[in-house]
N, C-alpha and C. Protein backbone atom coordinates (compact mmCIF):
# COMPACT_ATOMS: atom_id res chain seq x y z
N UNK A 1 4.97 25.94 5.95
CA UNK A 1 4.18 25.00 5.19
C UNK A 1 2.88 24.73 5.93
N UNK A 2 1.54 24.34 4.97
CA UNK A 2 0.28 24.32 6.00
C UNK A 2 -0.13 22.95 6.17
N UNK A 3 -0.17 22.63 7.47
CA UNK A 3 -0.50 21.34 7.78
C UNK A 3 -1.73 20.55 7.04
N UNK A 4 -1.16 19.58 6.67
CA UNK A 4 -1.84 18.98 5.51
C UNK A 4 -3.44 18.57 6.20
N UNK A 5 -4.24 18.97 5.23
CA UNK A 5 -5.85 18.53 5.72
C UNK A 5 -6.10 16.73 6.18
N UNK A 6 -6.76 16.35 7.27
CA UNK A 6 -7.12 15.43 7.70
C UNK A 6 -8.51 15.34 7.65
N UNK A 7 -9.21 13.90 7.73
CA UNK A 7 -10.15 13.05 8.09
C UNK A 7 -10.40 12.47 9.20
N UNK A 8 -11.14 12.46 10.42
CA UNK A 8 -11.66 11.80 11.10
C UNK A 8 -12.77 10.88 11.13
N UNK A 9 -12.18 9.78 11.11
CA UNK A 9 -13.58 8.84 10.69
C UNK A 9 -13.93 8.24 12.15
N UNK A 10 -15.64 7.54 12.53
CA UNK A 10 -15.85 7.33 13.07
C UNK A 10 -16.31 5.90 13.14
N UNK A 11 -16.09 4.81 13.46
CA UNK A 11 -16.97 3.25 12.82
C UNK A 11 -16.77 2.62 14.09
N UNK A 12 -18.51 1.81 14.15
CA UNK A 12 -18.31 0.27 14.87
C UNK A 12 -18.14 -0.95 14.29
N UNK A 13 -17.11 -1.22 14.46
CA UNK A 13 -16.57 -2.39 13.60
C UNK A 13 -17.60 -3.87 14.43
N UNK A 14 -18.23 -4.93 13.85
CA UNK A 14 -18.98 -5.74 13.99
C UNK A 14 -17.79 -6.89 15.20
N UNK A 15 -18.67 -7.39 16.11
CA UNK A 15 -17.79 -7.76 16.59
C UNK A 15 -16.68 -9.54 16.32
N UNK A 16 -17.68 -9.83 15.54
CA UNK A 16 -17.00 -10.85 15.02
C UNK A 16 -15.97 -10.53 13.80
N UNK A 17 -15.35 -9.09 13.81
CA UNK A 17 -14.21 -9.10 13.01
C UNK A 17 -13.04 -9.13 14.18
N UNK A 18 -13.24 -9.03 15.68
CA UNK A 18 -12.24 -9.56 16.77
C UNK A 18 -11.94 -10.64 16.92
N UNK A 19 -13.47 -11.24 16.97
CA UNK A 19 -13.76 -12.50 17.16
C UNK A 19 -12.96 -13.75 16.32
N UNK A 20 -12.36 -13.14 14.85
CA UNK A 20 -12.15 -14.11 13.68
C UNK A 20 -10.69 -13.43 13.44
N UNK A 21 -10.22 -12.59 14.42
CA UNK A 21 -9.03 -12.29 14.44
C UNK A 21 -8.29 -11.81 13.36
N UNK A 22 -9.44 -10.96 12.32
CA UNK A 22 -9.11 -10.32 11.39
C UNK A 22 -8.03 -8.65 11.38
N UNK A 23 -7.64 -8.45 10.12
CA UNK A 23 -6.74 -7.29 9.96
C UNK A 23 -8.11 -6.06 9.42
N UNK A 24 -7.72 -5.07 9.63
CA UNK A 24 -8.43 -4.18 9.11
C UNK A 24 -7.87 -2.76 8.23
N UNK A 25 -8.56 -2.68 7.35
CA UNK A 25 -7.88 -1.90 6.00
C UNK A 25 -8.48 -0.89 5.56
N UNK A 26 -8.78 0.36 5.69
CA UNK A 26 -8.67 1.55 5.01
C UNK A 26 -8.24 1.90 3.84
N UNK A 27 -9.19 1.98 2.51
CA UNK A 27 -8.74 2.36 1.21
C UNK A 27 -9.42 3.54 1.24
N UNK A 28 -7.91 4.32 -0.11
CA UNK A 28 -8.67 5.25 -0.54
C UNK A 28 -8.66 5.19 -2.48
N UNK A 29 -9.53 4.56 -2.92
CA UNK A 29 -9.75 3.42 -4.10
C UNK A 29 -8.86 2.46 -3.58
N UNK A 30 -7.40 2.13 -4.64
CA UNK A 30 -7.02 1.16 -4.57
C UNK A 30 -5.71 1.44 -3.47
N UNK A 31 -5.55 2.60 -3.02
CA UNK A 31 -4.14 2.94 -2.24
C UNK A 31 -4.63 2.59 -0.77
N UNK A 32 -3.66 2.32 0.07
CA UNK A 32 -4.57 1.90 1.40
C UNK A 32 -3.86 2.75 2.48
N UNK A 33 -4.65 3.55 3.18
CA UNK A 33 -4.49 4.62 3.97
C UNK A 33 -4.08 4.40 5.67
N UNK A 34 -4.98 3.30 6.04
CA UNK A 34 -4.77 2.96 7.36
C UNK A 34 -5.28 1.28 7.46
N UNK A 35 -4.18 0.73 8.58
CA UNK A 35 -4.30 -0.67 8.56
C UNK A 35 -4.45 -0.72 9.70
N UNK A 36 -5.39 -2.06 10.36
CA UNK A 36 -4.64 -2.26 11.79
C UNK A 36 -4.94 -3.76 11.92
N UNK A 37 -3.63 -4.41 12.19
CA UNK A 37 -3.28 -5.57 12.26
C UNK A 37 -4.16 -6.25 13.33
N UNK A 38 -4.60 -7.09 13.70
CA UNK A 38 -5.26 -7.74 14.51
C UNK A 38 -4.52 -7.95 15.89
N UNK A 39 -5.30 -7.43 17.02
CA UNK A 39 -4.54 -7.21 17.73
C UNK A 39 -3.09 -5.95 18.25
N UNK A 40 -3.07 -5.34 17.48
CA UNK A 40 -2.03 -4.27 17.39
C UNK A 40 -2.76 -2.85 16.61
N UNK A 41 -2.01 -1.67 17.26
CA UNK A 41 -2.28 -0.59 17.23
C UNK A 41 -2.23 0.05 15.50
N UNK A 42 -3.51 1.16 15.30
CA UNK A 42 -3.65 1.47 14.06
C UNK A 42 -2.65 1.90 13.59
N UNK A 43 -2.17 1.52 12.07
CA UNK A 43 -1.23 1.96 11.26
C UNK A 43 -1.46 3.30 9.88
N UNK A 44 -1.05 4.54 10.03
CA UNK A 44 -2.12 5.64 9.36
C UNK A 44 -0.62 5.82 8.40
N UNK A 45 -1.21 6.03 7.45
CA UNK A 45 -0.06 6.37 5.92
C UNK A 45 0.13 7.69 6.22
N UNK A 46 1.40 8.78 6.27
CA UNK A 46 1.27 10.01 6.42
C UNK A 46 2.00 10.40 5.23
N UNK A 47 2.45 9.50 4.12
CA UNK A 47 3.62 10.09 3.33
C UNK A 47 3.27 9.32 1.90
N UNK A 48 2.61 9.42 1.04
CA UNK A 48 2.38 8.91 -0.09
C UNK A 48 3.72 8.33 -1.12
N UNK A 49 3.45 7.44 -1.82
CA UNK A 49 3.97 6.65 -2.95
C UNK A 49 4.37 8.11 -3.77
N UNK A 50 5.74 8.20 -4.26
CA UNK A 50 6.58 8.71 -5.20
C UNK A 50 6.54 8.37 -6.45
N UNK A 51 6.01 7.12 -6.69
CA UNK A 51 5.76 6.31 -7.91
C UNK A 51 7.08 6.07 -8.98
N UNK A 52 8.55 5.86 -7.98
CA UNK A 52 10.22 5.65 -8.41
C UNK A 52 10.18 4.07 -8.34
N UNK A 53 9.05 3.43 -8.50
CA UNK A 53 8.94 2.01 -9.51
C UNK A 53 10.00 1.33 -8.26
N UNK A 54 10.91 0.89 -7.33
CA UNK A 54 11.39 0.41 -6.82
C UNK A 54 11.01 -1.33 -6.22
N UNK A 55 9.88 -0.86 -5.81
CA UNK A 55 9.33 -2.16 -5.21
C UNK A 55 8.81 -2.73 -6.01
N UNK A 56 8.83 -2.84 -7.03
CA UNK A 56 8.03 -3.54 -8.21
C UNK A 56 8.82 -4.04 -9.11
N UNK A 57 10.61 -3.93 -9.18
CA UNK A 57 11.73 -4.32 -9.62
C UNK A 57 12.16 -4.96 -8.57
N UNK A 58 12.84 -6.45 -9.55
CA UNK A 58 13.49 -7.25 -9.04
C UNK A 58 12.62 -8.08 -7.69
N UNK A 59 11.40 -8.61 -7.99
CA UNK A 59 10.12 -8.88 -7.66
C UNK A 59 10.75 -10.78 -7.39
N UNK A 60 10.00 -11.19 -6.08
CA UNK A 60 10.70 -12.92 -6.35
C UNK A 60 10.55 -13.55 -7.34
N UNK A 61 10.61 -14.59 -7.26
CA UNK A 61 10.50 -15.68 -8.86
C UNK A 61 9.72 -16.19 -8.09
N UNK A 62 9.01 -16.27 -7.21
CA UNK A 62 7.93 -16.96 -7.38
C UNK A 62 6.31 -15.71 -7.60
N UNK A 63 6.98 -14.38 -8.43
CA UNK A 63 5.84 -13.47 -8.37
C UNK A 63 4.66 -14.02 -8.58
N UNK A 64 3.71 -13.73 -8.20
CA UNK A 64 2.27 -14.18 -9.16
C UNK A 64 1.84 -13.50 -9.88
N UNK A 65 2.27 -12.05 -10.12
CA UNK A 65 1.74 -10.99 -10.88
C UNK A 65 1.92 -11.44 -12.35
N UNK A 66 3.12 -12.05 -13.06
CA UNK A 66 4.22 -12.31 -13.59
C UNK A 66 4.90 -10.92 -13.92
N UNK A 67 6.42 -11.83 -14.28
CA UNK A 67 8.02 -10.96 -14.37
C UNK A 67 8.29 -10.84 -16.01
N UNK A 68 8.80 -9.61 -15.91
CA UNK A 68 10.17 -9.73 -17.16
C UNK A 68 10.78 -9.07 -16.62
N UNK A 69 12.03 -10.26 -17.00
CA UNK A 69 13.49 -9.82 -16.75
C UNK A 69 13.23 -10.45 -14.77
N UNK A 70 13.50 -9.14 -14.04
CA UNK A 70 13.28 -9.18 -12.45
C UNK A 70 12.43 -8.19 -12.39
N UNK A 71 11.77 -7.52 -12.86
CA UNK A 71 10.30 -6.60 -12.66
C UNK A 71 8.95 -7.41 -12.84
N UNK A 72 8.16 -6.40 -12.36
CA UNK A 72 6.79 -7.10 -12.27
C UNK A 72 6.39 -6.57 -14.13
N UNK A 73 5.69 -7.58 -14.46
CA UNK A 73 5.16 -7.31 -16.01
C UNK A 73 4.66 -5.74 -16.07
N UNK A 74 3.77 -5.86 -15.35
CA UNK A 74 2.94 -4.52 -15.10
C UNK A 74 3.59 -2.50 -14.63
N UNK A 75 4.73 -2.96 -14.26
CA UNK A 75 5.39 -1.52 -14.38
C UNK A 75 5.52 -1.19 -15.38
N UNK A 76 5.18 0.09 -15.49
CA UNK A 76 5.12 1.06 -17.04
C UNK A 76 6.11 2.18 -16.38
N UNK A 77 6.79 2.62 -17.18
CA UNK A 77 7.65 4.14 -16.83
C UNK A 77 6.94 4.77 -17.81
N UNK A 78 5.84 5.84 -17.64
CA UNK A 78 5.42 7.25 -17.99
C UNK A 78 6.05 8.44 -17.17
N UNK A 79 6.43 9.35 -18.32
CA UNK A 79 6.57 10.79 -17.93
C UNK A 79 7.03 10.97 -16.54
N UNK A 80 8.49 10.26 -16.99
CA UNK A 80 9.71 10.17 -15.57
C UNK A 80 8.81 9.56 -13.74
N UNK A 81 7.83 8.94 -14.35
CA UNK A 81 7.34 8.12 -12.94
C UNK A 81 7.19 6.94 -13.64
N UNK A 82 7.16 5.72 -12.62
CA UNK A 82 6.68 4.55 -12.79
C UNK A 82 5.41 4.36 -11.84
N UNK A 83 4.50 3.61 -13.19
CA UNK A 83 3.29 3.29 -12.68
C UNK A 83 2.90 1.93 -13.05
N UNK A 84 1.68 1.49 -11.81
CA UNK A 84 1.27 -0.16 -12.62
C UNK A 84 0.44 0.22 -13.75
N UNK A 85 0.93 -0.60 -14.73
CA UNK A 85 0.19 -1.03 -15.81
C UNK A 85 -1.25 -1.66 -15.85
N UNK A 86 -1.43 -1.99 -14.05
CA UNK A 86 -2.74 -3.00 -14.14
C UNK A 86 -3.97 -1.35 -13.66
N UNK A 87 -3.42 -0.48 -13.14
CA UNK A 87 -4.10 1.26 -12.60
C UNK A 87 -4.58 0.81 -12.00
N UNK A 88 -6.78 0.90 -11.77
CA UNK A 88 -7.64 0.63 -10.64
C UNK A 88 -8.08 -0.96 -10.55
N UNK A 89 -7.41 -1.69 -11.58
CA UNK A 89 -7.83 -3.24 -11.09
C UNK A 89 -5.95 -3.77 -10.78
N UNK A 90 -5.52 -3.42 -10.21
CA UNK A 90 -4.65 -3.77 -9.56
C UNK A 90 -5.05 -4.43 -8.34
N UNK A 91 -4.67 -5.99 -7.83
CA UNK A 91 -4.84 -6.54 -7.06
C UNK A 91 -4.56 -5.84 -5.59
N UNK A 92 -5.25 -6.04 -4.40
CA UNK A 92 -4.67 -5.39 -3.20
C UNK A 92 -3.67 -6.25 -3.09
N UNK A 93 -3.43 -7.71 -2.77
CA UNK A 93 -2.15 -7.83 -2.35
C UNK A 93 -1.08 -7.50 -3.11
N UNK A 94 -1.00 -6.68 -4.04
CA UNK A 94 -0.24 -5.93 -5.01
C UNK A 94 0.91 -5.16 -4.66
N UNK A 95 -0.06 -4.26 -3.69
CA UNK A 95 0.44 -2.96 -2.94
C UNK A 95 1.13 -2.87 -2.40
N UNK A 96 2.83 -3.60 -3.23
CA UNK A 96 3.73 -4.18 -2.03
C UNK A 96 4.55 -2.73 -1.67
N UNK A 97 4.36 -1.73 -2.10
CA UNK A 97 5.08 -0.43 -1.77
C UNK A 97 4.54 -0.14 -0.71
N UNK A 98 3.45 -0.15 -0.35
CA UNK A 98 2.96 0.30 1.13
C UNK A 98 3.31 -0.10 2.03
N UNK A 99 4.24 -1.34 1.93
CA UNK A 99 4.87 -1.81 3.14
C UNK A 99 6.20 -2.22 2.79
N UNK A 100 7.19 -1.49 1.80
CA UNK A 100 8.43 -1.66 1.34
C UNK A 100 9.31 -1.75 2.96
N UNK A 101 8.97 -0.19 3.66
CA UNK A 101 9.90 0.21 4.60
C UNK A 101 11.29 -0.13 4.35
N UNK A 102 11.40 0.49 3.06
CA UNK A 102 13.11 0.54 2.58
C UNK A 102 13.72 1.81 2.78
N UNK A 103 14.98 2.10 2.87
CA UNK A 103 15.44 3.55 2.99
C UNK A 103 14.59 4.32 2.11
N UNK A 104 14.64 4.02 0.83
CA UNK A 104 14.59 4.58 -0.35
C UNK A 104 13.08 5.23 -0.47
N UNK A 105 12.31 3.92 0.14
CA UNK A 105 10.64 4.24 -0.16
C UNK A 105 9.98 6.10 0.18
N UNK A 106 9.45 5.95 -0.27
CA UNK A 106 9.14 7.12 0.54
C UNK A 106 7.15 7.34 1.15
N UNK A 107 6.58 6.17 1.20
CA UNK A 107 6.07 5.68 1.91
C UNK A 107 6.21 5.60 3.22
N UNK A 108 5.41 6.42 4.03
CA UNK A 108 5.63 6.36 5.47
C UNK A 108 4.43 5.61 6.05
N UNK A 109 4.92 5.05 7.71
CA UNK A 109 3.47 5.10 8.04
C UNK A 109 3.70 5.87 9.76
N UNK A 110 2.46 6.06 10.45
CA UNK A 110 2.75 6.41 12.28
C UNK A 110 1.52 5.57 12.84
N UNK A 111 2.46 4.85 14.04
CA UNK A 111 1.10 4.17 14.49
C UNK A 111 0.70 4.84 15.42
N UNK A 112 -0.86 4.66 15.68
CA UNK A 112 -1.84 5.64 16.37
C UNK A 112 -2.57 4.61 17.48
């Protein structure tokens, strides 16, 4: 199998994003690629969303997205995947699959 193509990015981050003890986030549109928590080492996605709707069922009661039933309103099942219903205006704190870390997910991440 051929090792999957990479990006090297290069940035000076301003220094009052240390200073204010912020997180830092890497999108690629609305999917988010690399995080790094404030204070702690970068977090790089190596394994993309399956789109098997999991984390988006059986959502708390106190969702804000809103629910039916125990799902989030916004899951659609198309053509044997589940997808949000909300697509590119989907909220970021949305993206609760990117940080499921359930057996099941198949969302990875490696910290760097």
């Amino acid at each position: 199998m051929a090792k999957p193509k990479t990006m090297r990015i290069s940035i000076e981050i301003p220094s009052w994003a240390a200073e204010e003890k912020r997180d830092i986030y890497i999108l690629a549109g609305i999917e988010e690629i690399a995080h790094k928590p404030h204070g702690k080492r970068w977090r790089v996605k190596t394994n993309r969303c399956n789109m098997c709707g999991k984390c988006c069922m059986d959502v708390p009661d106190n969702w804000v997205h809103g629910k039916v039933g125990n799902n989030c309103q916004h899951l659609t099942h198309i053509a044997n995947e589940y997808r949000c219903g909300l697509l590119g205006n989907r909220p970021f704190g949305c993206c609760i699959g990117d940080n499921a870390e359930e057996p099941y997910c198949s969302v990875k991440w490696k910290t760097k």
